[in-house]
Protein backbone atom coordinates (compact mmCIF):
# COMPACT_ATOMS: atom_id res chain seq x y z
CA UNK A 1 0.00 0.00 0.00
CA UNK A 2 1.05 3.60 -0.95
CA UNK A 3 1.57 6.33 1.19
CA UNK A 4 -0.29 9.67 0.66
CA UNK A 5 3.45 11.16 -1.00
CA UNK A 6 3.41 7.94 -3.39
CA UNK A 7 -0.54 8.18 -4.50
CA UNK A 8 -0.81 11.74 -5.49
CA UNK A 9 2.96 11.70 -6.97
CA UNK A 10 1.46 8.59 -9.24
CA UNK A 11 -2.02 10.33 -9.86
CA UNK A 12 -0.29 13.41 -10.80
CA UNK A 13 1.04 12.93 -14.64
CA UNK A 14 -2.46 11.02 -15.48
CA UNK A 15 -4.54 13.89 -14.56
CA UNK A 16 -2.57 16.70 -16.23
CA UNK A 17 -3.26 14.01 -18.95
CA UNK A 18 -6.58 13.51 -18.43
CA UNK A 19 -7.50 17.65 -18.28
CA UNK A 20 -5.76 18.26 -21.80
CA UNK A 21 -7.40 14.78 -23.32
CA UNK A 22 -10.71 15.85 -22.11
CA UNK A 23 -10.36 19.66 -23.16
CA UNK A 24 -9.18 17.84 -27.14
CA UNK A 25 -12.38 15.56 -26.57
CA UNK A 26 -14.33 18.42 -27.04
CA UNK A 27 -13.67 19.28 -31.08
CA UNK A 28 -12.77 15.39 -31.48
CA UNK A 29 -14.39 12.56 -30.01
CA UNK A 30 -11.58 10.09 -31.51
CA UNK A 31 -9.67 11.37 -28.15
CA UNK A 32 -12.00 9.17 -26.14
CA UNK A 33 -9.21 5.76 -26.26
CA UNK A 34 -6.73 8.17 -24.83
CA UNK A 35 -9.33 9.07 -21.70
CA UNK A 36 -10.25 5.82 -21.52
CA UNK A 37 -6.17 4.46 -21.05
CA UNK A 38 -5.55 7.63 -18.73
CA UNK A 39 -8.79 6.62 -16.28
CA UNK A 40 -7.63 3.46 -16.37
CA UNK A 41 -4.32 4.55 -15.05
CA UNK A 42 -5.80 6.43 -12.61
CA UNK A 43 -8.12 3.82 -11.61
CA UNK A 44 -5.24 1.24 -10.81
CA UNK A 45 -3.56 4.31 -8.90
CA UNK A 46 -6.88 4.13 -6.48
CA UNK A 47 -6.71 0.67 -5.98
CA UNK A 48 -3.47 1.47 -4.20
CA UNK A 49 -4.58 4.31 -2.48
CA UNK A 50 -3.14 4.33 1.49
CA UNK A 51 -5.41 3.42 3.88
CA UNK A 52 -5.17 6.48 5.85
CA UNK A 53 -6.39 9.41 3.49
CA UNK A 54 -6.01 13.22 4.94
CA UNK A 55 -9.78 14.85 5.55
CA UNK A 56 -9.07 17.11 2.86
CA UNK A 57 -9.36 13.50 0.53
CA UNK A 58 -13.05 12.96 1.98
CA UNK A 59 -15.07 13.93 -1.29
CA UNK A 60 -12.39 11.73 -3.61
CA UNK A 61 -12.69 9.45 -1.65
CA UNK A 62 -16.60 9.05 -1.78
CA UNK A 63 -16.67 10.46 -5.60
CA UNK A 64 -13.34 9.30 -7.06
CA UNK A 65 -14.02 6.35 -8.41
CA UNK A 66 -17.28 6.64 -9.67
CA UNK A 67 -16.13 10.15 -11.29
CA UNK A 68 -13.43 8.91 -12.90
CA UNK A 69 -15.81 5.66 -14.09
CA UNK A 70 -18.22 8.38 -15.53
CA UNK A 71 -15.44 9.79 -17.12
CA UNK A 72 -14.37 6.84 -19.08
CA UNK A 73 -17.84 5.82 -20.22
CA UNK A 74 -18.07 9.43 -21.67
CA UNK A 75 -15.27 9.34 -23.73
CA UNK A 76 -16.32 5.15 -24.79
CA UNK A 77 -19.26 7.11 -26.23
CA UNK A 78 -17.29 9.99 -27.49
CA UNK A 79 -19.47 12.27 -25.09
CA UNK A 80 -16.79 15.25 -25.12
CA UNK A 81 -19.73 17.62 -23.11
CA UNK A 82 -20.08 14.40 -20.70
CA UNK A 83 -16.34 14.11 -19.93
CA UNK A 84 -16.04 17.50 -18.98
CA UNK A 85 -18.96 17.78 -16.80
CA UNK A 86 -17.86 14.66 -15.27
CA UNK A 87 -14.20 15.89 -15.03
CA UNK A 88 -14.96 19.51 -13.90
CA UNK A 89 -17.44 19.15 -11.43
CA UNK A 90 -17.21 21.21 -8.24
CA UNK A 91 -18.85 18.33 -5.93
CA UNK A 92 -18.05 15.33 -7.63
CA UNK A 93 -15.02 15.96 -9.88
CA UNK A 94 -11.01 16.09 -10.18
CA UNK A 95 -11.12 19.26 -8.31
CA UNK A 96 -11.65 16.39 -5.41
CA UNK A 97 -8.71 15.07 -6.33
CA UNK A 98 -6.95 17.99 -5.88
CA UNK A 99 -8.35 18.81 -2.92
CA UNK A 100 -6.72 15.50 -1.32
CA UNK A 101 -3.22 15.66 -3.18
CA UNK A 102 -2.88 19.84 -2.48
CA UNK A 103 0.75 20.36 -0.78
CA UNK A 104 1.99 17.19 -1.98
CA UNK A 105 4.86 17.43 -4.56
CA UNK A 106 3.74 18.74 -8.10
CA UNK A 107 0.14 19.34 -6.67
């Protein structure tokens, strides 16, 4: 099991990844493969997440994976408007992810 450090250092490429795949999504759904191999990345990363999570990590923790699941059947369909909503929203989104990996390196 990861520590906190080790998660959001992992998470960290994928979702820089994931924000510039799912801003190209937009004018062409053909990005959807690339979201769909960058979620999966990102839901491996989760499946190693450390057992002890800071507080700030309480809304990725209850949203994360079903955000990030929403995310990837969005781009399957080629749903560019879906991804982004998925990806960008304030209760429910990456900003969650954020939350729980701010002061960690590269966050």
């Amino acid at each position: 099991m990861a520590d906190i450090d080790d998660y959001c250092a992992a998470a960290k490429d994928p979702t820089v990844k994931l924000m510039a795949a799912a801003f190209d999504i937009q004018s062409d759904p053909g990005k959807g493969a690339e979201i769909v191999t960058i979620v999966d990345e990102l839901l491996a990363n989760e499946s190693a997440r450390p057992a002890q999570m800071p507080a700030a990590a309480d809304g990725w923790t209850r949203h994360g994976v079903q955000t990030l699941r929403e995310i990837r059947a969005a781009a399957e369909a080629g749903d560019g408007a879906r991804v982004w909503a998925a990806f960008s929203d304030r209760e429910r989104g990456m900003y969650l992810l954020g939350q729980a990996c701010q002061g960690h390196a590269g966050w």
